[in-house]
Protein backbone atom coordinates (compact mmCIF):
# COMPACT_ATOMS: atom_id res chain seq x y z
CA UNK A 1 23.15 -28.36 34.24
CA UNK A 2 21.77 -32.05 34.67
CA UNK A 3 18.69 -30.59 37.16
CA UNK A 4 17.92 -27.82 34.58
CA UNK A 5 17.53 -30.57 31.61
CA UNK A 6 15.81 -32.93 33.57
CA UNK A 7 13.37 -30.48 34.47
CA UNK A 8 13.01 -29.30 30.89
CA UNK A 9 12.83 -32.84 29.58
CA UNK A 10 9.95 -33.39 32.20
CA UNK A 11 8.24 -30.35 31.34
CA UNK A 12 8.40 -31.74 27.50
CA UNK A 13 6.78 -35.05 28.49
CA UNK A 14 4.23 -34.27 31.13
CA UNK A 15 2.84 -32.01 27.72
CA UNK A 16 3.12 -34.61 25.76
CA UNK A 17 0.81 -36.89 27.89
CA UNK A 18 -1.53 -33.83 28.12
CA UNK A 19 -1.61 -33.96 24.32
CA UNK A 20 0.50 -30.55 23.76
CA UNK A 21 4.54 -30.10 22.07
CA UNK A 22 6.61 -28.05 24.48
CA UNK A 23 5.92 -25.01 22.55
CA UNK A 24 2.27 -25.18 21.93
CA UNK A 25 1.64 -22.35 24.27
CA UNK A 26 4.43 -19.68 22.66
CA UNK A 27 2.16 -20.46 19.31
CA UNK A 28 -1.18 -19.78 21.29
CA UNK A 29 -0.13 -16.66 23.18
CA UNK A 30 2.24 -14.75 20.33
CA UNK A 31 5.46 -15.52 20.33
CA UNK A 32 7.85 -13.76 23.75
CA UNK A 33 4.14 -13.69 25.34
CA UNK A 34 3.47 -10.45 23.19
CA UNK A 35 0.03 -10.01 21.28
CA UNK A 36 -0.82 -7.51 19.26
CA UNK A 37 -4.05 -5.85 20.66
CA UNK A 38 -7.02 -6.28 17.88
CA UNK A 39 -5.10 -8.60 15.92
CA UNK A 40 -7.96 -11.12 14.47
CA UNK A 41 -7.54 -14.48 13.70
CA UNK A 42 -9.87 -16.72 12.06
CA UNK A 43 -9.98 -19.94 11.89
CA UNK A 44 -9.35 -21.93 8.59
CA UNK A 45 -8.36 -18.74 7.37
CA UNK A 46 -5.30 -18.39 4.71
CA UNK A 47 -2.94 -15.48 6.08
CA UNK A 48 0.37 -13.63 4.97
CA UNK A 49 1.95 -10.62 5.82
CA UNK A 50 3.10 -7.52 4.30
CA UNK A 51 5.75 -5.04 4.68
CA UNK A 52 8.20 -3.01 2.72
CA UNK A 53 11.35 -0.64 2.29
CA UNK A 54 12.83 -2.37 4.90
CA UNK A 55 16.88 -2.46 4.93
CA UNK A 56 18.28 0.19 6.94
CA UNK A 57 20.45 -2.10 9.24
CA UNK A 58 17.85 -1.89 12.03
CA UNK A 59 17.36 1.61 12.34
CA UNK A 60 14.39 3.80 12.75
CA UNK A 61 11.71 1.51 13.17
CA UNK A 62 13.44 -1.30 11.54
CA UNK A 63 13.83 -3.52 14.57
CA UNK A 64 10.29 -2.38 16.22
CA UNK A 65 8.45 -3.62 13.49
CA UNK A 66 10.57 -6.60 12.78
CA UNK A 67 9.71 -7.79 16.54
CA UNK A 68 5.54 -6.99 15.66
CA UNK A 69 5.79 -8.54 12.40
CA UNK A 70 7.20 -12.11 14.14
CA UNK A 71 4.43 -11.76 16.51
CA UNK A 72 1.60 -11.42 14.23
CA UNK A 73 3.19 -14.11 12.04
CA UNK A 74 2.32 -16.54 15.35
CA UNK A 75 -1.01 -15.35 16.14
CA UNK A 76 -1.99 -15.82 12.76
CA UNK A 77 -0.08 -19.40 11.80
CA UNK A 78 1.35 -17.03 8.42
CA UNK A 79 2.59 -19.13 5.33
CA UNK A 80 4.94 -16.53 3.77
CA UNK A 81 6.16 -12.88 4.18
CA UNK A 82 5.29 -10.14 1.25
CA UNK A 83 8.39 -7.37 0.58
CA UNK A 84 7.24 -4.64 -1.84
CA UNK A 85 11.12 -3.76 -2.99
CA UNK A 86 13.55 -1.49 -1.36
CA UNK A 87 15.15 -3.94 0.55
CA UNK A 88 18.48 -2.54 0.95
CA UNK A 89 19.02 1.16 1.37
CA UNK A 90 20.89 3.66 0.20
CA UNK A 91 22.41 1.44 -2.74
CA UNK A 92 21.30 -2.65 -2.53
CA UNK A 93 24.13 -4.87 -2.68
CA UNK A 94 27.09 -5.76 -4.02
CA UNK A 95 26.87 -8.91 -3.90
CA UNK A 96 25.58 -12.15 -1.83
CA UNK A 97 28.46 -11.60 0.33
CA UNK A 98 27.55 -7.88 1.18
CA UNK A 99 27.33 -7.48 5.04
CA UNK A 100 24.01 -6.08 4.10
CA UNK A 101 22.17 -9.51 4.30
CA UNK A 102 23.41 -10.08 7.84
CA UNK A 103 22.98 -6.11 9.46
CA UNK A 104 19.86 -5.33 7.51
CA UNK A 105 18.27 -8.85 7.43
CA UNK A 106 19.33 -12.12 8.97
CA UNK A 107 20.09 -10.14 12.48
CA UNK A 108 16.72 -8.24 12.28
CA UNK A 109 14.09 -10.49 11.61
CA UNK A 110 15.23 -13.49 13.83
CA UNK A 111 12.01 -14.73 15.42
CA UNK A 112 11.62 -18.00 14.31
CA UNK A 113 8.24 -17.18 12.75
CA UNK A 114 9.99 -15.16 10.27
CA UNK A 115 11.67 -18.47 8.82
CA UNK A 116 8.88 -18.73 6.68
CA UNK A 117 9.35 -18.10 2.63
CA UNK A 118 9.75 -14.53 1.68
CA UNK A 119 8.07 -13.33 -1.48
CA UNK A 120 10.17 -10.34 -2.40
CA UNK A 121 10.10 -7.63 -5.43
CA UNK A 122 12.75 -5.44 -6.37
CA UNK A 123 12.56 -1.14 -5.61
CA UNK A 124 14.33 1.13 -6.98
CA UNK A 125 17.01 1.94 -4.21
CA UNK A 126 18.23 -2.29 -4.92
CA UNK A 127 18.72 -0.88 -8.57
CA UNK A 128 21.59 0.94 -7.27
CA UNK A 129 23.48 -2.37 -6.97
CA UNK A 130 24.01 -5.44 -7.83
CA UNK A 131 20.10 -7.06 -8.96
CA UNK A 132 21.54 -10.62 -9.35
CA UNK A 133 22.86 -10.65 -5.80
CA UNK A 134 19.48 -10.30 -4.50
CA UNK A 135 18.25 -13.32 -7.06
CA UNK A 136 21.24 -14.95 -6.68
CA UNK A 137 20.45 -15.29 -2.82
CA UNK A 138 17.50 -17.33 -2.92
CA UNK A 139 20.23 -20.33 -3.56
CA UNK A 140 21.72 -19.51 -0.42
CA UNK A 141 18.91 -18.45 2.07
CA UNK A 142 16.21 -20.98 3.42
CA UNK A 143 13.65 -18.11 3.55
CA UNK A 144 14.64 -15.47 0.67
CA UNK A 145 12.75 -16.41 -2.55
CA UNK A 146 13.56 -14.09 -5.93
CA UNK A 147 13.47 -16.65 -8.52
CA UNK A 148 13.95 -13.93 -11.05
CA UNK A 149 13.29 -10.17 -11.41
CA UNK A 150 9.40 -11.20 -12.09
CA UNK A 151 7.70 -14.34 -11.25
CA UNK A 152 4.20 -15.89 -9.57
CA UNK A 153 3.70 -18.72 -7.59
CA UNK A 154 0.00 -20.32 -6.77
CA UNK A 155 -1.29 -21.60 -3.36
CA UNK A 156 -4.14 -23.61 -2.65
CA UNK A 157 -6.77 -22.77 0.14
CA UNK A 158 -9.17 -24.49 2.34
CA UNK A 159 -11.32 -24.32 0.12
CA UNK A 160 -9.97 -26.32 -2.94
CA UNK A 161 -9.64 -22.84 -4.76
CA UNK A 162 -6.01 -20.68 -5.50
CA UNK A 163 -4.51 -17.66 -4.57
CA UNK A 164 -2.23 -16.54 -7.24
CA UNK A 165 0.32 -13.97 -6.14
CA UNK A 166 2.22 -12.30 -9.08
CA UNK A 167 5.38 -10.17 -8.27
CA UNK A 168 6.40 -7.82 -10.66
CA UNK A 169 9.61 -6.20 -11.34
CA UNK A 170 7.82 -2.39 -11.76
CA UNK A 171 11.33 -0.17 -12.10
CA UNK A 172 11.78 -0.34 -15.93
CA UNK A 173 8.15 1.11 -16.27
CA UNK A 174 9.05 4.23 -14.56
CA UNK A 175 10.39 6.62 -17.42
CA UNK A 176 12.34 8.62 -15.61
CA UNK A 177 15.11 6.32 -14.42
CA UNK A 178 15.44 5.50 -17.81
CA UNK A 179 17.00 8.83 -18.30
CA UNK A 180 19.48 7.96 -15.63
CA UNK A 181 22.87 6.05 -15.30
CA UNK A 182 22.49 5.00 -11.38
CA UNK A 183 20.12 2.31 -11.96
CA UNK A 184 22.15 -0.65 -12.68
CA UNK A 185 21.01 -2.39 -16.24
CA UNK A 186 17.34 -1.04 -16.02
CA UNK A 187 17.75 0.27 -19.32
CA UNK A 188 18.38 -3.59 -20.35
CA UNK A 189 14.71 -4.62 -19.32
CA UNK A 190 12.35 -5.44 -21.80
CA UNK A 191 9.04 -3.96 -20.54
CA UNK A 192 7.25 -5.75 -23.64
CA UNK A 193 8.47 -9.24 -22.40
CA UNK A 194 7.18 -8.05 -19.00
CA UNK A 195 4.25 -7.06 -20.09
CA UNK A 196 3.20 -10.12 -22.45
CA UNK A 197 4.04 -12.38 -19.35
CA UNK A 198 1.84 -10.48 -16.56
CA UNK A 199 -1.06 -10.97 -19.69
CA UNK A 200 -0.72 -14.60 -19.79
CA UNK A 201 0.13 -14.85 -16.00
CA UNK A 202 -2.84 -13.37 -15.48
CA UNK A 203 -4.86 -13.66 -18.42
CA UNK A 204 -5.11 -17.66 -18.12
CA UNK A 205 -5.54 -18.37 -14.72
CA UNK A 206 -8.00 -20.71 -14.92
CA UNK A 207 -11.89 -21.23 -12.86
CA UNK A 208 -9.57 -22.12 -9.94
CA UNK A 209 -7.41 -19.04 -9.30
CA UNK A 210 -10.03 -17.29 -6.70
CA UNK A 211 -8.07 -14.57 -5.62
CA UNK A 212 -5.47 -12.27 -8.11
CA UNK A 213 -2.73 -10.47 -6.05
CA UNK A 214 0.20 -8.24 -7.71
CA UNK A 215 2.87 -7.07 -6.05
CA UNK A 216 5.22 -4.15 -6.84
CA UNK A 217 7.13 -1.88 -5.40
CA UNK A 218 5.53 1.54 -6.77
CA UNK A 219 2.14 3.00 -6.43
CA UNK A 220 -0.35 3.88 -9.30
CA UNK A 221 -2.05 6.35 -6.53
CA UNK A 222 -0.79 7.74 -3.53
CA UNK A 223 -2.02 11.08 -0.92
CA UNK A 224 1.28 11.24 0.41
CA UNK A 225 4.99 12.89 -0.91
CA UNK A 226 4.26 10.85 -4.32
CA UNK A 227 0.79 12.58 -4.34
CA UNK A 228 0.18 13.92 -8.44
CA UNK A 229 4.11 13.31 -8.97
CA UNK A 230 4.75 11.82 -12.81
CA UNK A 231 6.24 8.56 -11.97
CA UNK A 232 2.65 7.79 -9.87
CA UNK A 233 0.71 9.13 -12.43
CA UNK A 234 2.74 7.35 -15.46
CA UNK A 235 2.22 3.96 -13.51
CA UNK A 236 -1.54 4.38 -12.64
CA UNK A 237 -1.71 5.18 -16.66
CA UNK A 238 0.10 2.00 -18.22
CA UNK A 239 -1.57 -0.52 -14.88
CA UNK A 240 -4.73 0.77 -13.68
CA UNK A 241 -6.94 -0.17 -16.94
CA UNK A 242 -4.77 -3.24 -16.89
CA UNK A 243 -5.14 -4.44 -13.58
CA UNK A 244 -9.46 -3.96 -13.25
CA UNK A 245 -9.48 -5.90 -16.62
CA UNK A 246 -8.12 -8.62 -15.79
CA UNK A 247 -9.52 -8.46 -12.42
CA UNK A 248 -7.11 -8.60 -10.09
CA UNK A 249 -8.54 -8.05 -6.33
CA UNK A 250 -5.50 -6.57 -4.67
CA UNK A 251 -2.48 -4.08 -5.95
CA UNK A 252 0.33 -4.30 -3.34
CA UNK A 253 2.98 -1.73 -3.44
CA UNK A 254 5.37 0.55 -1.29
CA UNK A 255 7.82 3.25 -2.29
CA UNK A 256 5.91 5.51 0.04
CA UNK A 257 6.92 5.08 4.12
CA UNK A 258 3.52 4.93 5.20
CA UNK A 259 0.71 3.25 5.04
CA UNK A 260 -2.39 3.95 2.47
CA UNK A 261 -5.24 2.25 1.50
CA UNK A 262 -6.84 3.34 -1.76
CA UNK A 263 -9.71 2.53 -4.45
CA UNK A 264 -11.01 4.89 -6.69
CA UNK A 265 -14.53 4.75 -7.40
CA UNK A 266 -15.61 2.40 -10.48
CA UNK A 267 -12.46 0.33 -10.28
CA UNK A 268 -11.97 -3.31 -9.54
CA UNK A 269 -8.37 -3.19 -8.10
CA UNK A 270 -7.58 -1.61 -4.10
CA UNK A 271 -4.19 -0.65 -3.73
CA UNK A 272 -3.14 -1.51 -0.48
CA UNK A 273 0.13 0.53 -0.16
CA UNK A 274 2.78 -0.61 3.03
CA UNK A 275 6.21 1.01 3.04
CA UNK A 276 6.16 1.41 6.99
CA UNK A 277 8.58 -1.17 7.82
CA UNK A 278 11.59 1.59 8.84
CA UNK A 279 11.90 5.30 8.04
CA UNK A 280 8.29 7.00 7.52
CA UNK A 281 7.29 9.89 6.39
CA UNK A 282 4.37 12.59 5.99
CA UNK A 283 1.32 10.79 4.93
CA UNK A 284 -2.20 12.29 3.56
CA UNK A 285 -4.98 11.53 1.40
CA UNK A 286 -6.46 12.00 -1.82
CA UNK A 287 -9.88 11.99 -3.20
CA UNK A 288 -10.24 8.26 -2.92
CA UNK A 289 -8.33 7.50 0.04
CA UNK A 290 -9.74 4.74 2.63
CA UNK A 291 -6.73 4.81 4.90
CA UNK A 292 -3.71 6.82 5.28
CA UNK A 293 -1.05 6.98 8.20
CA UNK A 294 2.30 8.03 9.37
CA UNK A 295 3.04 5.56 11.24
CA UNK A 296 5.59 2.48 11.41
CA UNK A 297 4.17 -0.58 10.36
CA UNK A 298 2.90 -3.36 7.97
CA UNK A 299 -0.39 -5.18 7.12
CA UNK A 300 -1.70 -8.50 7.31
CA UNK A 301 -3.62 -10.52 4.40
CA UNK A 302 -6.11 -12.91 5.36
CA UNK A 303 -7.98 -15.03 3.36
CA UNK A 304 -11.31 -16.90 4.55
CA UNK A 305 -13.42 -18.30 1.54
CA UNK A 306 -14.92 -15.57 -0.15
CA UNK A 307 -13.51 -12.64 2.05
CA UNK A 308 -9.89 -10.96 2.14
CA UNK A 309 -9.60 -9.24 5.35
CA UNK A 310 -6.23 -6.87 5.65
CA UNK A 311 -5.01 -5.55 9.55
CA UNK A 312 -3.23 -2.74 9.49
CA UNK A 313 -0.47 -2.55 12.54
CA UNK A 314 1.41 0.05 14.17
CA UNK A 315 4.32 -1.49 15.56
CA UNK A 316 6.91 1.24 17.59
CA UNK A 317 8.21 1.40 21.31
CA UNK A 318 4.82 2.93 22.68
CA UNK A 319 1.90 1.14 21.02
CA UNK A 320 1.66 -1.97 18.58
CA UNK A 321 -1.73 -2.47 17.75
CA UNK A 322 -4.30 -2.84 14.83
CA UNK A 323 -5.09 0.97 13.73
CA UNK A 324 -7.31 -0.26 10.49
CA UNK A 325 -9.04 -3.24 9.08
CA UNK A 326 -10.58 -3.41 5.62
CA UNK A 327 -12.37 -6.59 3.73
CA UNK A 328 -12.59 -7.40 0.23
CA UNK A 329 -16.03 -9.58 -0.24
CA UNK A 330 -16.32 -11.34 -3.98
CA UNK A 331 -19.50 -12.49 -5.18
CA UNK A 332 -20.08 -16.51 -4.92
């Protein structure tokens, strides 16, 4: 035991004089020595990740893509983690105490990478339990942050300008669950208050804010099982006006376990759609798809001054690697 720390503490001290912490390398090569073929990194560049409809207590493709997302989140120095809601399958939790946190969460994504802050919205399968567990958790976990069912927080780039990311609570929009008992208090959600707060959330970012991101957890279009089904269609009615006016450059979403890309001609918002993170399904496209796959997965958001650059990655047994990339460019 003495020769191994000796030698460790060595190691540690001979990189120190070489001007390098003992674990510079692991950050340089992707963390376990694993890259991700085609994954780009830029320097300066501000970078998150993305993934969604997660909890299903490592099964499917839960772990697989819990091991690829840790590994981008090195190559790419991420700030924060994205969930687009449906974090706990079939019914949320019960509480903060629910074995659910450990199985489906704190025993899946354990690279350290993944101790980062995790941005999280709410889906409609974590309406089936207890809501205030999963808000009620951010006082307990270092990484989990729901503040509240809705709620933005603003970072500031290399640049001097902002990213605002908004997260919206989108369940009480969808009409049909309103006509249902299973969904917790849903029907005690004031979609006015909502609604008034995303206009000033949005509506007064300042000169500063350079880049508008939503999240939610459902589509407003989709070429896959949701493809022309009401609750799509109701949501693309009541946001998709609402979104290009007040210009925001990315909609981020799930529901769906695939992975889409859309933007419909003449509008200001693409939908970038990743529900990959576990069980997938059938995917396909629709008039204004740009990408569309059946595959596990999640994306990654990059931001380099006036570009937004998302990866998307396949991450299973067989292949992980970069299937997609797609850029956002705004006007100086």
């Amino acid at each position: 035991m003495k020769k191994i720390l000796y030698t460790f503490v060595l190691l540690s001290f001979t990189g120190l004089l070489q001007g390098q912490t003992p674990f510079e390398h692991e950050k340089s090569t992707g963390y376990s020595g694993q890259n991700i073929p085609s994954l780009i990194h830029q320097e300066d560049s501000f970078n998150f990740v993305v993934l969604g409809d997660f909890g299903r207590v490592g099964d499917y493709y839960q772990k697989e893509v819990a091991q690829a997302l840790g590994n981008a989140m090195v190559v790419l120095d991420g700030e924060f983690v994205v969930s687009v809601g449906d974090n706990f399958y079939p019914n949320g939790v019960a509480s903060t105490r629910d074995y659910h946190w450990m199985s489906s969460f704190e025993q899946v994504y354990t690279s350290p990478s993944l101790y980062a802050d995790w941005y999280v919205a709410l889906g409609n399968h974590d309406y089936l339990g207890n809501v205030q567990a999963q808000i009620d958790y951010s006082q307990i976990s270092r990484r989990w942050n729901m503040p509240d069912r809705y709620y933005s927080k603003t970072f500031t780039l290399d640049n001097g300008k902002q990213l605002l990311l908004v997260v919206m609570d989108t369940n009480p929009f969808i009409e049909r669950y309103h006509k249902s008992d299973k969904y917790s208090d849903l029907k005690e959600q004031d979609t006015a208050k909502q609604l008034q707060w995303l206009e000033e959330t949005l509506g007064n970012a300042g000169p500063e804010v350079q880049w508008k991101v939503v999240v939610g957890h459902h589509p407003m279009y989709s070429g896959g099982k949701r493809n022309k089904n009401k609750d799509t269609q109701g949501f693309e009615q009541q946001f998709a006006d609402f979104f290009d006016r007040h210009q925001v450059d990315a909609y981020i979403c799930g529901h769906e376990h695939d992975l889409q890309i859309i933007k419909p001609k003449n509008r200001y918002t693409t939908q970038f759609l990743s529900g990959a993170a576990s069980e997938v399904r059938p995917s396909g496209t629709m008039e204004h798809t740009i990408y569309a796959a059946a595959e596990p997965g999640f994306m990654t958001f990059s931001i380099l001054d006036n570009t937004l650059t998302v990866q998307v990655v396949k991450a299973d047994k067989e292949n992980t690697a970069v299937q997609f990339t797609h850029s956002i460019q705004k006007k100086k």
